[in-house]
PDB file of N, CA and C in Angstrom:
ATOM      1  N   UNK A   1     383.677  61.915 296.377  1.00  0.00           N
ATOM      2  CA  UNK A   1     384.284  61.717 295.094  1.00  0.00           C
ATOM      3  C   UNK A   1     385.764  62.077 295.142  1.00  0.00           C
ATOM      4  N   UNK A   2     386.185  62.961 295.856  1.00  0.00           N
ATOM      5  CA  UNK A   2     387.640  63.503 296.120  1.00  0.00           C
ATOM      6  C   UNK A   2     388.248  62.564 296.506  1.00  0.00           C
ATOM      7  N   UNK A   3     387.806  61.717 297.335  1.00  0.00           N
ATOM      8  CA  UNK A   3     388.354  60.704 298.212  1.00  0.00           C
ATOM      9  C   UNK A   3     389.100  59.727 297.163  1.00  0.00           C
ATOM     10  N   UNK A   4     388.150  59.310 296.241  1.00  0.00           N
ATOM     11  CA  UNK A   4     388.410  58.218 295.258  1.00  0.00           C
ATOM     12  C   UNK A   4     389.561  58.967 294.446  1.00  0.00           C
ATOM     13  N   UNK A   5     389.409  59.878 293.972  1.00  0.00           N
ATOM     14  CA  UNK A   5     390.032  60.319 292.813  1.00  0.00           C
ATOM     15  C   UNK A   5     391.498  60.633 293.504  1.00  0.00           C
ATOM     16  N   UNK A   6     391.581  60.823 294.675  1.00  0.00           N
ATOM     17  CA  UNK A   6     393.324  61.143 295.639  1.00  0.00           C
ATOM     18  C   UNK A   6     393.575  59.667 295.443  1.00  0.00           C
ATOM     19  N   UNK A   7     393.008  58.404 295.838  1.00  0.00           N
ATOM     20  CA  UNK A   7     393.037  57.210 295.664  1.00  0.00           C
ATOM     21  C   UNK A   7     393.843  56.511 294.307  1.00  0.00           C
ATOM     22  N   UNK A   8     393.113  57.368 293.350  1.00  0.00           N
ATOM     23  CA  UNK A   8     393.114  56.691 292.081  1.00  0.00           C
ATOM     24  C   UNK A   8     394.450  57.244 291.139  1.00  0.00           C
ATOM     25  N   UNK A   9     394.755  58.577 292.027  1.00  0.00           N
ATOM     26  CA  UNK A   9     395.836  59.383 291.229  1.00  0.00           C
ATOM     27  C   UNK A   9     396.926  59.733 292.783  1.00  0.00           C
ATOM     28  N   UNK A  10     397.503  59.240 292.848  1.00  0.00           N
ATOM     29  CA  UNK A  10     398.202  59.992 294.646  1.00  0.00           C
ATOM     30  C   UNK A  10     398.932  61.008 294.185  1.00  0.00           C
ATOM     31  N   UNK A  11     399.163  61.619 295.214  1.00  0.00           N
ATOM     32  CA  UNK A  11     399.191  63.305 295.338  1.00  0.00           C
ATOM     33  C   UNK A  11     400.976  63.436 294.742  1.00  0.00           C
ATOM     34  N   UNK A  12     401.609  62.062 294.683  1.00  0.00           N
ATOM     35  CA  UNK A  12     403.153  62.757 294.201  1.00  0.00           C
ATOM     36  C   UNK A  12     403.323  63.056 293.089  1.00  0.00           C
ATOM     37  N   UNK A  13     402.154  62.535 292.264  1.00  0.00           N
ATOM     38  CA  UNK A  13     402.341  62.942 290.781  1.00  0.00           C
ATOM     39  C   UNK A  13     402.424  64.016 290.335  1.00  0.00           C
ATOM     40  N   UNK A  14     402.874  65.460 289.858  1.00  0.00           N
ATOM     41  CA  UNK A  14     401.840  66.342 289.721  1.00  0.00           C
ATOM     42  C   UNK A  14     401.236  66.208 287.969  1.00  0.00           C
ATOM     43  N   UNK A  15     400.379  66.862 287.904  1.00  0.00           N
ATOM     44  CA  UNK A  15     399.138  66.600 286.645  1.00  0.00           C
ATOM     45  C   UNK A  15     399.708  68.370 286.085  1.00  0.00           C
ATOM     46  N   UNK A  16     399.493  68.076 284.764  1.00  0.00           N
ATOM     47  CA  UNK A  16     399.175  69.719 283.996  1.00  0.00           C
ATOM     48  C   UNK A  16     397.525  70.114 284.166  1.00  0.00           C
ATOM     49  N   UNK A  17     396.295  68.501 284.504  1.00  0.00           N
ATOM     50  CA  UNK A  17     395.351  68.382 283.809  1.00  0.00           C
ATOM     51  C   UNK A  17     394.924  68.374 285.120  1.00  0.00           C
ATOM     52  N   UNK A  18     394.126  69.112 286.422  1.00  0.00           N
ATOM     53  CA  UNK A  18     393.464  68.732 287.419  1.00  0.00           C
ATOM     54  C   UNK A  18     392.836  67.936 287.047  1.00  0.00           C
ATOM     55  N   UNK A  19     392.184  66.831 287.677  1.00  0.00           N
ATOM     56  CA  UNK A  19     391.226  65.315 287.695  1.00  0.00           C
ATOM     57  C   UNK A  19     389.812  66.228 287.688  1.00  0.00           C
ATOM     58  N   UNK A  20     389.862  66.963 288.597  1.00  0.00           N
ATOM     59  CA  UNK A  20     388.131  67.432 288.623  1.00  0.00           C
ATOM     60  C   UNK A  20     388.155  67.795 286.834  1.00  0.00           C
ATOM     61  N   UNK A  21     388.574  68.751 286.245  1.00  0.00           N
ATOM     62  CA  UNK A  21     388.569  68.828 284.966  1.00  0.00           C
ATOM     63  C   UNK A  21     388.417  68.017 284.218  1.00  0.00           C
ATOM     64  N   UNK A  22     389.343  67.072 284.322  1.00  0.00           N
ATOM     65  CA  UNK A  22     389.047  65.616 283.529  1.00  0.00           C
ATOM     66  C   UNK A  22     387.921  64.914 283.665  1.00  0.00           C
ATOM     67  N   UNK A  23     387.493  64.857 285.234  1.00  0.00           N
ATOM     68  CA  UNK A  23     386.211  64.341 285.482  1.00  0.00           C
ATOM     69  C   UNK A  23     384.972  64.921 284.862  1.00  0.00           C
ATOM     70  N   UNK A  24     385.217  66.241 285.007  1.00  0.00           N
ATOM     71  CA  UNK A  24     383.754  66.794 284.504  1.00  0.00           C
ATOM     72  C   UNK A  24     383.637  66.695 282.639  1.00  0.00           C
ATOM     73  N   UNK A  25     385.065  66.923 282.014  1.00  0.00           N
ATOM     74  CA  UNK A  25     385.167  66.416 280.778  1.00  0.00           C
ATOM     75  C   UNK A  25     384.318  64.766 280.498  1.00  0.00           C
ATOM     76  N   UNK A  26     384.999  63.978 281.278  1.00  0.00           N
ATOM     77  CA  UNK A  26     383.844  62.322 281.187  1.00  0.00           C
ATOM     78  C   UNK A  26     382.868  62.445 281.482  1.00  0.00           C
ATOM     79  N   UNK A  27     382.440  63.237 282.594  1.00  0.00           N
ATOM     80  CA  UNK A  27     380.718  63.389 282.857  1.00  0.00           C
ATOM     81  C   UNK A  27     380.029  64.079 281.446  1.00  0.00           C
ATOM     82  N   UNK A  28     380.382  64.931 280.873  1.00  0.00           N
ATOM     83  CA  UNK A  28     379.835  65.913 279.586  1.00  0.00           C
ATOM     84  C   UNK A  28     379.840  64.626 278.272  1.00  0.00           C
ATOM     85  N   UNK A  29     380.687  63.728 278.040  1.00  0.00           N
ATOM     86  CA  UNK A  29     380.888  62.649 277.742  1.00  0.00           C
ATOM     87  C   UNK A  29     380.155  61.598 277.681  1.00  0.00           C
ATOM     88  N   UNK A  30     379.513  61.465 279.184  1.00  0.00           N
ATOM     89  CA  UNK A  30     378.371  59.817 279.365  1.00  0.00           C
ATOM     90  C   UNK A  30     377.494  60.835 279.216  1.00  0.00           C
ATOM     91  N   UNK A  31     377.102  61.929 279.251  1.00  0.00           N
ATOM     92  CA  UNK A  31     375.789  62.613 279.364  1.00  0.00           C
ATOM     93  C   UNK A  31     375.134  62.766 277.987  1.00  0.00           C
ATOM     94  N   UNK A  32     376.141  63.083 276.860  1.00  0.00           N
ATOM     95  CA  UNK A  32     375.890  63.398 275.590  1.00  0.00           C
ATOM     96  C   UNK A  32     376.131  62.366 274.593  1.00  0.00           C
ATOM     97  N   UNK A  33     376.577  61.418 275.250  1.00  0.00           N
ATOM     98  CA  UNK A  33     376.999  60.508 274.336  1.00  0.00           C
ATOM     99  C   UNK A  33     377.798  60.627 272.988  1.00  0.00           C
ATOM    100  N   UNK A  34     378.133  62.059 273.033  1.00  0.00           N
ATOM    101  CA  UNK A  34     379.366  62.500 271.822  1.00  0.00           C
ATOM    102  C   UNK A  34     380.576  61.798 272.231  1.00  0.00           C
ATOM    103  N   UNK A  35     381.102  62.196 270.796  1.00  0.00           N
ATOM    104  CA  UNK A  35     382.177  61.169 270.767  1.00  0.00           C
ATOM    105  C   UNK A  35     383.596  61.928 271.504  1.00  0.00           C
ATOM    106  N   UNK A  36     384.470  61.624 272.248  1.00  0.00           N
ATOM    107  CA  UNK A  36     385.354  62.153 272.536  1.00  0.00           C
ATOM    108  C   UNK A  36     385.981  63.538 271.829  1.00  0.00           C
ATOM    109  N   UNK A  37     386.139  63.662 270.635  1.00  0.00           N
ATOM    110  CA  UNK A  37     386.485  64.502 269.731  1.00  0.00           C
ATOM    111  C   UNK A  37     385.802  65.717 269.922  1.00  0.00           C
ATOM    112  N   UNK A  38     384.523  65.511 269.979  1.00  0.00           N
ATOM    113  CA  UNK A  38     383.377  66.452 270.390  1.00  0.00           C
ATOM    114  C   UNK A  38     383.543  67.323 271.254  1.00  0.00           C
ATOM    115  N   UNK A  39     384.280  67.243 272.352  1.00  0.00           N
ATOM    116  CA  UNK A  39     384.167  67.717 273.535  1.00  0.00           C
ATOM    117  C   UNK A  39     384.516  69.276 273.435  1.00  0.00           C
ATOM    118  N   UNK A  40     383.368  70.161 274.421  1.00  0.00           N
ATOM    119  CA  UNK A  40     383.549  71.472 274.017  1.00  0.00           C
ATOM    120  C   UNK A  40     384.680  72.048 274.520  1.00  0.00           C
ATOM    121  N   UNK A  41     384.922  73.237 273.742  1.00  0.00           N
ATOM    122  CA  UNK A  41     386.159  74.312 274.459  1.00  0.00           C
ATOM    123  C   UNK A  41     386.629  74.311 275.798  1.00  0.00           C
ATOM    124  N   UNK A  42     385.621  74.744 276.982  1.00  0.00           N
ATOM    125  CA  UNK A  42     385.663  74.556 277.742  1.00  0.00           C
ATOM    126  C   UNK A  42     386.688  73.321 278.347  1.00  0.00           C
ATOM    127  N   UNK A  43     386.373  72.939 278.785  1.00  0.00           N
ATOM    128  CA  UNK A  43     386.893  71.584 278.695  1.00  0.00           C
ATOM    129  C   UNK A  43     388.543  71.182 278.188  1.00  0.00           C
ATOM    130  N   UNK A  44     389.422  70.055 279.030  1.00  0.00           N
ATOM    131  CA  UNK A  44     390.877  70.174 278.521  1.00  0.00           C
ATOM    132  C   UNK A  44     390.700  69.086 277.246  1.00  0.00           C
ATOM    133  N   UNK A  45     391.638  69.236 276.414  1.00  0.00           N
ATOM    134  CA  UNK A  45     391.808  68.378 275.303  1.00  0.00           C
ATOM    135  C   UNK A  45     391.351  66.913 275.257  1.00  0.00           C
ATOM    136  N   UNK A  46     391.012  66.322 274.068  1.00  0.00           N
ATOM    137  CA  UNK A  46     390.221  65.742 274.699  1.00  0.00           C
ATOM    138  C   UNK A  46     391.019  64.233 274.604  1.00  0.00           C
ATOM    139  N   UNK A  47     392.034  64.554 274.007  1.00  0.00           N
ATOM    140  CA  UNK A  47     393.113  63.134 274.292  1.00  0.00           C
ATOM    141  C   UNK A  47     393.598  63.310 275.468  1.00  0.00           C
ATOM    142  N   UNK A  48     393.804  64.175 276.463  1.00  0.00           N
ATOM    143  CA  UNK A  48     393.678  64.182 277.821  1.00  0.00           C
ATOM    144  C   UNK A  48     392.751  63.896 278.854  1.00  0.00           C
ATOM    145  N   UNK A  49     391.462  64.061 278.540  1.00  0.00           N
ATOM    146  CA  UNK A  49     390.384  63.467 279.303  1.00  0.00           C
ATOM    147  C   UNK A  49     390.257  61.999 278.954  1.00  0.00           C
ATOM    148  N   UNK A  50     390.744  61.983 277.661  1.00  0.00           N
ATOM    149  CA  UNK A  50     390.192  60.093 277.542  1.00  0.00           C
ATOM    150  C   UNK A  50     391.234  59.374 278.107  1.00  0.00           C
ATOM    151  N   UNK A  51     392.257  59.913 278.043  1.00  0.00           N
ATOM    152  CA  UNK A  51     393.934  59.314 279.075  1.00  0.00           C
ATOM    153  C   UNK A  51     393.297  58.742 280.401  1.00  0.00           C
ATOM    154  N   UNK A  52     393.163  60.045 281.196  1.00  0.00           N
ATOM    155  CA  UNK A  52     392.348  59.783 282.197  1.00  0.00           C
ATOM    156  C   UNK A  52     391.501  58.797 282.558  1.00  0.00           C
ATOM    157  N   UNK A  53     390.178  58.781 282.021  1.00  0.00           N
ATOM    158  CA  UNK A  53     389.310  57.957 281.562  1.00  0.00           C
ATOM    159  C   UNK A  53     389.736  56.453 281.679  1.00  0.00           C
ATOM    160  N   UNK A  54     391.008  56.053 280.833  1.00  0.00           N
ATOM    161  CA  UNK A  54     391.451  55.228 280.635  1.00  0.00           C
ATOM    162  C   UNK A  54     391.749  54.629 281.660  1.00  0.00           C
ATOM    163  N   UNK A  55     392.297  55.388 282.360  1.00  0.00           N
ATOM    164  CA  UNK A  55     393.255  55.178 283.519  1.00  0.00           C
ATOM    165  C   UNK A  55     392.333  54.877 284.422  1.00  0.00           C
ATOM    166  N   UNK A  56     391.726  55.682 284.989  1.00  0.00           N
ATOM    167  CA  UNK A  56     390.488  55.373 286.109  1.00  0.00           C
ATOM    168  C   UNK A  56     389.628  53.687 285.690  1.00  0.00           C
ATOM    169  N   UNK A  57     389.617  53.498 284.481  1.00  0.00           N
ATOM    170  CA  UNK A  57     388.939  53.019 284.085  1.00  0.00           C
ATOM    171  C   UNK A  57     390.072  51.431 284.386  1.00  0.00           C
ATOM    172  N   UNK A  58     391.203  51.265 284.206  1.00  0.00           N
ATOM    173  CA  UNK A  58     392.174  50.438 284.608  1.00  0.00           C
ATOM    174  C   UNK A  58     392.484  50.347 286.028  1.00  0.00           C
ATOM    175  N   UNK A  59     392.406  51.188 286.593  1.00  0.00           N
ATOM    176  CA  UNK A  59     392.465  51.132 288.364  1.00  0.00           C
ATOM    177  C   UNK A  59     391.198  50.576 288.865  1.00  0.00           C
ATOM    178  N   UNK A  60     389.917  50.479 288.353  1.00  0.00           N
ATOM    179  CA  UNK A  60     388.855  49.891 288.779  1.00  0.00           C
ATOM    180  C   UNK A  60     388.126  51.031 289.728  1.00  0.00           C
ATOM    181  N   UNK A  61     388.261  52.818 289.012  1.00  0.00           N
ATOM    182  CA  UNK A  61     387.937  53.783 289.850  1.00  0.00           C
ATOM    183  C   UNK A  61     386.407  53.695 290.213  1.00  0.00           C
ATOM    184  N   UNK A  62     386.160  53.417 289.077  1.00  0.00           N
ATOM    185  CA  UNK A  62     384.370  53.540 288.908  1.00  0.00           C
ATOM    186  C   UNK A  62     383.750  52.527 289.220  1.00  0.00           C
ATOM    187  N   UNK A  63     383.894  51.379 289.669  1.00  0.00           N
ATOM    188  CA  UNK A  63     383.390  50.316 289.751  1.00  0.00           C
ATOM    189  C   UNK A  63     383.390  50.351 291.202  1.00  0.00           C
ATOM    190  N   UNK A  64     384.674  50.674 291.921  1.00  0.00           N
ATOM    191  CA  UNK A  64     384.773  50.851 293.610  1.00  0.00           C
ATOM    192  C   UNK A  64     384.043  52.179 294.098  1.00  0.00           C
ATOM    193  N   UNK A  65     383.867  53.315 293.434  1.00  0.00           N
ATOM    194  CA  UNK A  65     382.900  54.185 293.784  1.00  0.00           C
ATOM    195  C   UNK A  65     381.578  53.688 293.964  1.00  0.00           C
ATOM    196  N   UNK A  66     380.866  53.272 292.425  1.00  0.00           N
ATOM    197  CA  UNK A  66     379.270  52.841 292.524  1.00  0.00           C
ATOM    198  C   UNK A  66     379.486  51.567 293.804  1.00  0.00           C
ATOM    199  N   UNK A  67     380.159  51.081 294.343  1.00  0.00           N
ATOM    200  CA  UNK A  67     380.032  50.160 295.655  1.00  0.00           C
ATOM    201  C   UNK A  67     380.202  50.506 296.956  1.00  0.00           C
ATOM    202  N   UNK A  68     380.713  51.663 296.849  1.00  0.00           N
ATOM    203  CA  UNK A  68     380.823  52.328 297.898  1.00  0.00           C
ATOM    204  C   UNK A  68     379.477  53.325 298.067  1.00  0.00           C
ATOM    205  N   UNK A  69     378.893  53.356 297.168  1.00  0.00           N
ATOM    206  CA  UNK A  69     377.742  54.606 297.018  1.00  0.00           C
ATOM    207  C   UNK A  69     376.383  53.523 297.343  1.00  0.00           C
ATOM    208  N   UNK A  70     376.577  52.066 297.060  1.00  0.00           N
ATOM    209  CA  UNK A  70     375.100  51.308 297.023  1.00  0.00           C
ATOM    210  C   UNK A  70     375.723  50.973 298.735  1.00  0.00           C
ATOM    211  N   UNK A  71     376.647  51.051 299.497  1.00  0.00           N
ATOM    212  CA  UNK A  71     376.752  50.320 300.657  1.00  0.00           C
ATOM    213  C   UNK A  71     376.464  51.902 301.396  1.00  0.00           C
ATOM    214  N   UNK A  72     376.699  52.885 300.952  1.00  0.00           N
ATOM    215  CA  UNK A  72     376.225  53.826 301.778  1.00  0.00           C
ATOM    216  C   UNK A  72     374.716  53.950 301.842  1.00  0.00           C
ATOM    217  N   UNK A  73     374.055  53.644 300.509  1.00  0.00           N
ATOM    218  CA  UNK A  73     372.384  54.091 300.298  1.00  0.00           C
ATOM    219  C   UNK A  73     371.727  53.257 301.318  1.00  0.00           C
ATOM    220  N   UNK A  74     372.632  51.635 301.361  1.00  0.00           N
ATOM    221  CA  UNK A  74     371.855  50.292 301.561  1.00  0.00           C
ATOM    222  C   UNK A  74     371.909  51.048 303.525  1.00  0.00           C
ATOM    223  N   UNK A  75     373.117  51.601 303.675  1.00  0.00           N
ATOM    224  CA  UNK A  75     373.154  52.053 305.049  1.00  0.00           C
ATOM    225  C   UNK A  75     371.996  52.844 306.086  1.00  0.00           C
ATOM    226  N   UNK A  76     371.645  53.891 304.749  1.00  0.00           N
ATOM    227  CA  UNK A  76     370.953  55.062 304.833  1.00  0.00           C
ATOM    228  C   UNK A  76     369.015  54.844 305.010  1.00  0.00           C
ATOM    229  N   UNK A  77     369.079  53.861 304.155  1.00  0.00           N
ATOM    230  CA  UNK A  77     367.734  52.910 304.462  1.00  0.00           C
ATOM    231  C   UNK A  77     367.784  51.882 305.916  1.00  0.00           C
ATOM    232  N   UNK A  78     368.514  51.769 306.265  1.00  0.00           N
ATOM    233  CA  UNK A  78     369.067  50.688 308.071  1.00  0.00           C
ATOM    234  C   UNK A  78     369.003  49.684 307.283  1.00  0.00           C
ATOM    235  N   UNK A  79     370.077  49.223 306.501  1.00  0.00           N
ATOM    236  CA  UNK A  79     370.048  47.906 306.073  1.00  0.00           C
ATOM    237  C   UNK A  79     371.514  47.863 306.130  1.00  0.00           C
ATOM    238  N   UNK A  80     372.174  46.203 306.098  1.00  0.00           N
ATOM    239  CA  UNK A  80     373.417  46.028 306.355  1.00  0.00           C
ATOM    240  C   UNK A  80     374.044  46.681 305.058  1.00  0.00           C
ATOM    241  N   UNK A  81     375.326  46.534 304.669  1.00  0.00           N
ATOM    242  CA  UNK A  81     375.813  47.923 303.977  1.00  0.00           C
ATOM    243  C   UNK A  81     376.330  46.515 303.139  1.00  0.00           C
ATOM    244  N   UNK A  82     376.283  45.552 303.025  1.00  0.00           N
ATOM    245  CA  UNK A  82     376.060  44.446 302.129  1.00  0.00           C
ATOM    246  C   UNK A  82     375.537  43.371 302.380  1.00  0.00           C
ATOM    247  N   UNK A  83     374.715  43.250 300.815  1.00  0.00           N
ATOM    248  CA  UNK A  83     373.790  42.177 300.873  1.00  0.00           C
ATOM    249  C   UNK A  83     373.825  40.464 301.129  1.00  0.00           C
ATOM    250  N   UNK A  84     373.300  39.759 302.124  1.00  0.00           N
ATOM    251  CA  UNK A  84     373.471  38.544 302.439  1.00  0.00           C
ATOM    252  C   UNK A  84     373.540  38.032 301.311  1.00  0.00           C
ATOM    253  N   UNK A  85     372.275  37.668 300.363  1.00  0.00           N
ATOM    254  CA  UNK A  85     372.145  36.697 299.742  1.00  0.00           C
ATOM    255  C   UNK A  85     371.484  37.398 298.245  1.00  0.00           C
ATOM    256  N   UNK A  86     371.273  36.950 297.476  1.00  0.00           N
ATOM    257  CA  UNK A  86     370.717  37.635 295.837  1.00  0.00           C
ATOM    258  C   UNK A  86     370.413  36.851 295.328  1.00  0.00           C
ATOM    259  N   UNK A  87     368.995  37.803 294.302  1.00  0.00           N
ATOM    260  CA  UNK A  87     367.831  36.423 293.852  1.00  0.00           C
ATOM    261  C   UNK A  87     368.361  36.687 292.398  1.00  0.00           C
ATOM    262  N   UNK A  88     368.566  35.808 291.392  1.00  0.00           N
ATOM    263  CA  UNK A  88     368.790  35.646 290.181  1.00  0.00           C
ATOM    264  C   UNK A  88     367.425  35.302 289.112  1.00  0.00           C
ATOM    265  N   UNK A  89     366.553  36.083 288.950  1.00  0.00           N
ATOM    266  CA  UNK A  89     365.593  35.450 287.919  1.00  0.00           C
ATOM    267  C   UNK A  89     365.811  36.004 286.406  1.00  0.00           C
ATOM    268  N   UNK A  90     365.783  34.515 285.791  1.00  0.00           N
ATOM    269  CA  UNK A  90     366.412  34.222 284.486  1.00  0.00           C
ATOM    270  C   UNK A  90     364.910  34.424 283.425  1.00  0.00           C
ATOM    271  N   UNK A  91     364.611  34.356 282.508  1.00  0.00           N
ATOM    272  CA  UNK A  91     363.968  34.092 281.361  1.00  0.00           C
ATOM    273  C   UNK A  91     364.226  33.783 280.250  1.00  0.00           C
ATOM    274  N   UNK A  92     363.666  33.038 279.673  1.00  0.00           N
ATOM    275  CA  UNK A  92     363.847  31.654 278.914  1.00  0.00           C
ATOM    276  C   UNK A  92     363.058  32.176 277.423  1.00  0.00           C
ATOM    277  N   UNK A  93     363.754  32.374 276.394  1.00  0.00           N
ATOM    278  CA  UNK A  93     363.310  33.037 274.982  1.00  0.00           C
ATOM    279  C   UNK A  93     363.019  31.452 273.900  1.00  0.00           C
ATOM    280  N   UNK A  94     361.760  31.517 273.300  1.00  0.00           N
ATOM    281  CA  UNK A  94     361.925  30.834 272.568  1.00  0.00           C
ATOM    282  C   UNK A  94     362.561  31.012 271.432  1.00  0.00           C
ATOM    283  N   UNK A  95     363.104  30.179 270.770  1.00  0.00           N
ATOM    284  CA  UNK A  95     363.677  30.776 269.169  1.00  0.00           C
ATOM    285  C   UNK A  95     364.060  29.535 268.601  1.00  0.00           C
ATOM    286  N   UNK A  96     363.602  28.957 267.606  1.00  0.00           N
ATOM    287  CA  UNK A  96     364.292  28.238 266.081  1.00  0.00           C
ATOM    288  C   UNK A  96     365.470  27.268 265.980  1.00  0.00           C
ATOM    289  N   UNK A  97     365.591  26.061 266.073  1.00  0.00           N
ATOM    290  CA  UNK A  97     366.945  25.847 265.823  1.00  0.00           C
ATOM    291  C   UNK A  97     368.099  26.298 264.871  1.00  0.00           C
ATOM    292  N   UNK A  98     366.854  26.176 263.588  1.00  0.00           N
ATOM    293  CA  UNK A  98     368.014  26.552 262.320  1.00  0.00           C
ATOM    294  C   UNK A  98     367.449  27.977 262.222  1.00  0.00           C
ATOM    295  N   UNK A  99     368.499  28.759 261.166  1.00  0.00           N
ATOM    296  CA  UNK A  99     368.764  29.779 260.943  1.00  0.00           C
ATOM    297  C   UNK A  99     368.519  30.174 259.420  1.00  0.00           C
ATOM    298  N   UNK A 100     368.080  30.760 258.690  1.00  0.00           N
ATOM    299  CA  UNK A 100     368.065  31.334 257.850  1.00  0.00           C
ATOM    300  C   UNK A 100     366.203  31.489 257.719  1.00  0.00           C
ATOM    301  N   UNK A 101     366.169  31.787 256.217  1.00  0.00           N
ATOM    302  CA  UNK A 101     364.344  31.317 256.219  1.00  0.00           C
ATOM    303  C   UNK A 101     363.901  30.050 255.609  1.00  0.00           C
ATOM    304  N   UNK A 102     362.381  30.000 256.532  1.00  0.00           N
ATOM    305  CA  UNK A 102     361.808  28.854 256.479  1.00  0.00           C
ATOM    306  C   UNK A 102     360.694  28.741 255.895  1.00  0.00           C
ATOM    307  N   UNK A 103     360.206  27.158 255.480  1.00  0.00           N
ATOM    308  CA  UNK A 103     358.907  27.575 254.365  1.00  0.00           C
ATOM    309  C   UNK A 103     359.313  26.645 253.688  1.00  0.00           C
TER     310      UNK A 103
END
């Protein structure tokens, strides 16, 4: 996780707000599903964690982690560390042309 987050923030910046802080602020966040505002004492302000948030969230932090984490698992099982090919199965809902009620 360090790896990504030196990635996502490089080291010339300096921060008032360490990232691990911020991070664990968003984790307390997806866990509780409270609203930003919420966020306990502990924790840095919380228009500073959602900055963050933001940001990671614009660099494409989280999206290149969970791919890096399914090519390690896919590794860890002896499978190639990405997948050849992928099955798509769809399902088909019936429903109504028109809309309102009928009768």
């Amino acid at each position: 996780m360090a790896r990504f987050l030196k990635r996502a923030d490089p080291p010339g910046r300096p921060e008032a707000t360490a990232a691990r802080q911020a991070l664990a602020g968003i984790a307390w966040h997806l866990r509780t599903g409270g609203g930003w505002r919420a966020l306990p004492a502990g924790f840095p302000l919380w228009r500073t964690v959602y900055r963050w948030f933001r940001r990671w969230i614009e660099k494409g932090l989280f999206e290149s982690l969970m791919q890096a984490l399914a090519r390690r698992q896919r590794r860890r099982c002896g499978r190639r560390p990405d997948p050849r090919l992928a099955i798509i199965d769809t399902q088909s809902v019936k429903c109504i042309g028109v809309r309102g009620p009928r009768g």
